[in-house]
C-alpha atoms as a PDB file:
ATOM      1  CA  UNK A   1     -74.525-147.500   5.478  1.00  0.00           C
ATOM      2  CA  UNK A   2     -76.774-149.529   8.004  1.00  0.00           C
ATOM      3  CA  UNK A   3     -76.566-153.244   7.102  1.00  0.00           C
ATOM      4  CA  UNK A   4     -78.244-155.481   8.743  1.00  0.00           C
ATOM      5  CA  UNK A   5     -78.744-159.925   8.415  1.00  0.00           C
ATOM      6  CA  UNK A   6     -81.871-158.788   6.224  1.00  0.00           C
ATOM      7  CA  UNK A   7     -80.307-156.617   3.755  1.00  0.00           C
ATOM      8  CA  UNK A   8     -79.929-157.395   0.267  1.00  0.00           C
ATOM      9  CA  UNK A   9     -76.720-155.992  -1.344  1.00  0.00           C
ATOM     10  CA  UNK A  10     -75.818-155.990  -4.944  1.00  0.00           C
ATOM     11  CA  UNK A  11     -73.194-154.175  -6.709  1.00  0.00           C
ATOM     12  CA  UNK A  12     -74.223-150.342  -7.714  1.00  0.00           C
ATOM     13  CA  UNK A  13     -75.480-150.429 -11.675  1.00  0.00           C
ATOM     14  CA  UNK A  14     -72.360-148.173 -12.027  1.00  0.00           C
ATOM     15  CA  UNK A  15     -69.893-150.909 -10.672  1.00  0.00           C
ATOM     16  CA  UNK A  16     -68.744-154.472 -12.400  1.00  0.00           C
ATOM     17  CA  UNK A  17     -66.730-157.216 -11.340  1.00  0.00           C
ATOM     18  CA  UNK A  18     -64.722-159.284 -13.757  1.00  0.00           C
ATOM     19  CA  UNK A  19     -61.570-161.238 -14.977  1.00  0.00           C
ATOM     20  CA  UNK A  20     -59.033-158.860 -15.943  1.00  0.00           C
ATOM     21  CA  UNK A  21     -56.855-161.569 -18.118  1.00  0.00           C
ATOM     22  CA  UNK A  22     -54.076-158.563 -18.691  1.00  0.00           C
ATOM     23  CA  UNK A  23     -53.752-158.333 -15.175  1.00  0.00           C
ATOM     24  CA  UNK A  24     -54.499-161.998 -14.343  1.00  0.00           C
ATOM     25  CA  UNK A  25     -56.965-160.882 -11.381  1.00  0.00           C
ATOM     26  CA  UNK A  26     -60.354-159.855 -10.179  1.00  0.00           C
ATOM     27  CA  UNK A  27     -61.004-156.225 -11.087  1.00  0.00           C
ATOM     28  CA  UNK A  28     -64.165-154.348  -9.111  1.00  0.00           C
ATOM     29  CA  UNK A  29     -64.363-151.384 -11.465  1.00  0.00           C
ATOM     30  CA  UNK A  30     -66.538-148.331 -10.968  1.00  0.00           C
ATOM     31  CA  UNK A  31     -66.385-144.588 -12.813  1.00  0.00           C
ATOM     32  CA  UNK A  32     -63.128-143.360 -12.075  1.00  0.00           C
ATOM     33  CA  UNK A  33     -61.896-146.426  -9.754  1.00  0.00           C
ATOM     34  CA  UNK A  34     -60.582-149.894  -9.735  1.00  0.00           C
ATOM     35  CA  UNK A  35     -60.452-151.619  -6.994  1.00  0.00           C
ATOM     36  CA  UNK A  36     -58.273-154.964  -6.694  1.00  0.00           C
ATOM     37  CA  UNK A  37     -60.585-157.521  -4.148  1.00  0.00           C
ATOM     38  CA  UNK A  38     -58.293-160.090  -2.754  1.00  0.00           C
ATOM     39  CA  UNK A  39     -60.343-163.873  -3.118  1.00  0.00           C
ATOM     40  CA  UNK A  40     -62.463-163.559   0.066  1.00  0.00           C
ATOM     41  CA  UNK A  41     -63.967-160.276  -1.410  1.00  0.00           C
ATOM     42  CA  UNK A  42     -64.482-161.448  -4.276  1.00  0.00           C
ATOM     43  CA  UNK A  43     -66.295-164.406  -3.016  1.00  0.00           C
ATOM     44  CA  UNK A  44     -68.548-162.184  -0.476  1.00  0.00           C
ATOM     45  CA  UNK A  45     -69.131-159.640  -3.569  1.00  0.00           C
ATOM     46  CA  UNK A  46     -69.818-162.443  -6.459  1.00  0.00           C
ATOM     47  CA  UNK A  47     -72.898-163.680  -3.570  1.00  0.00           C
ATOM     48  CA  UNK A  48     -74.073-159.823  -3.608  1.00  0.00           C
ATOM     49  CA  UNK A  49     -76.777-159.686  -6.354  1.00  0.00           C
ATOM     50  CA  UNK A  50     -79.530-158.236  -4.397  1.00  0.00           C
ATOM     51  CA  UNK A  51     -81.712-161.463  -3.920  1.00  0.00           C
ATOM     52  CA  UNK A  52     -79.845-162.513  -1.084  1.00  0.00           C
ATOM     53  CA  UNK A  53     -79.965-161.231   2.221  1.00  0.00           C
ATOM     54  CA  UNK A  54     -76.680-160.676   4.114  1.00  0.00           C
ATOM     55  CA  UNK A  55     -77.588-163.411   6.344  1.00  0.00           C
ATOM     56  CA  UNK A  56     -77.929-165.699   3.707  1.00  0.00           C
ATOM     57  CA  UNK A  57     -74.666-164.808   2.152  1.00  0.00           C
ATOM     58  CA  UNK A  58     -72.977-165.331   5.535  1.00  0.00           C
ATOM     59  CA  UNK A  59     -74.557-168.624   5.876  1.00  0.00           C
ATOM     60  CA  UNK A  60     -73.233-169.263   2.235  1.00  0.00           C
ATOM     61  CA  UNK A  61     -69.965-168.632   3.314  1.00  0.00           C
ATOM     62  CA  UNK A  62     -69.738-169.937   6.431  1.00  0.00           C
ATOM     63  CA  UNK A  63     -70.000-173.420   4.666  1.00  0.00           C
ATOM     64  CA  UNK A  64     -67.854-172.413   2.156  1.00  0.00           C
ATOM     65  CA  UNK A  65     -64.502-171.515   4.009  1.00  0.00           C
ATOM     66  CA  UNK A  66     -65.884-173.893   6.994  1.00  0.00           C
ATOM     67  CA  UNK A  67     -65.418-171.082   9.053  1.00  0.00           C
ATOM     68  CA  UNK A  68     -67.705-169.921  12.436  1.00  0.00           C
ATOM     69  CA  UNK A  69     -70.342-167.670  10.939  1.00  0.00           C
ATOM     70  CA  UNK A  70     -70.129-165.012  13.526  1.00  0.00           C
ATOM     71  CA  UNK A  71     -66.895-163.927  12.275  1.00  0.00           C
ATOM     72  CA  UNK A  72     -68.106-164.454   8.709  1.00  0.00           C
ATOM     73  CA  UNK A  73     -70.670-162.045   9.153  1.00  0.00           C
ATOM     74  CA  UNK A  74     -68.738-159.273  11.327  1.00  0.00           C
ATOM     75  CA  UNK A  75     -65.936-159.449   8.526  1.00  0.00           C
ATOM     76  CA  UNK A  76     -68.892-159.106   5.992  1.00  0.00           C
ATOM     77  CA  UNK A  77     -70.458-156.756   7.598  1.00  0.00           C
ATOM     78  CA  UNK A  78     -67.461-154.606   7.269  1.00  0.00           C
ATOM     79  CA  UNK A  79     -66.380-155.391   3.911  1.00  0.00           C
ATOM     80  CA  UNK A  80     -69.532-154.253   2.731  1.00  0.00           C
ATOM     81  CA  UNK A  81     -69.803-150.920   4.811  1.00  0.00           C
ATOM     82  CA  UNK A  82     -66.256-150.070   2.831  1.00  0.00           C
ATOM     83  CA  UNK A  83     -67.500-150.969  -0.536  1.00  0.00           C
ATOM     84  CA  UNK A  84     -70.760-148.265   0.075  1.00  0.00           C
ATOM     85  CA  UNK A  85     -68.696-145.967   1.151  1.00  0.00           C
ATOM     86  CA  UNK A  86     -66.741-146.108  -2.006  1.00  0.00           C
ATOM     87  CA  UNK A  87     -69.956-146.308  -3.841  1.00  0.00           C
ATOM     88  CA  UNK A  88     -69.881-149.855  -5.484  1.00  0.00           C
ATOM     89  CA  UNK A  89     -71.955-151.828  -3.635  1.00  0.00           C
ATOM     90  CA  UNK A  90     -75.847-150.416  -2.208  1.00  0.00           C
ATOM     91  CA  UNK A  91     -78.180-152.731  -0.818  1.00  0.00           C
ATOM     92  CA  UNK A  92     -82.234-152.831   0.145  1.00  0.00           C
ATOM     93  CA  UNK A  93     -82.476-152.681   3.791  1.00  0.00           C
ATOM     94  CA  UNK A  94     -85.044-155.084   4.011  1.00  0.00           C
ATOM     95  CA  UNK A  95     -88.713-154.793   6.214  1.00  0.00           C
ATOM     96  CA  UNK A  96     -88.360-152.410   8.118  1.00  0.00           C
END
């Protein structure tokens, strides 16, 4: 997956992420796989609802976790490329 600062990803239509209260944490759940995102992913994927761009999001939480945005975005940037690979999150690459 090619992501770029004008991508917009979203989680895949197949793919949900909720509140498991049994389990008493996030759940990213997908046909045939759960996935258990630690608070940072959850964060990045709760901001990744295909309106915003991946810049954006990075902005977003650069604020958020007061953190230098350079880092926020390579650390998105591979978060992201994991969940595609999986299949959970795809994203619209943006003008091309």
């Amino acid at each position: 997956m090619s992501i770029e600062g004008s991508s917009k990803p979203r989680l895949a239509d197949s793919a949900t992420l909720r509140w498991d209260k049994v389990r008493d944490k996030w759940v990213l759940q997908s046909p045939e796989r759960l996935f258990f995102p630690d608070d940072v992913a959850v964060s990045v994927i709760s901001l990744c609802d295909g309106q915003r761009t991946l810049q954006s999001i990075t902005d977003e939480l650069a604020r958020e976790f007061d953190a230098p945005a350079t880092a926020i975005y390579d650390d998105t940037v591979e978060l992201l490329k994991g969940l595609a690979a999986e299949g959970v999150i795809v994203h619209d690459a943006g003008p091309r």
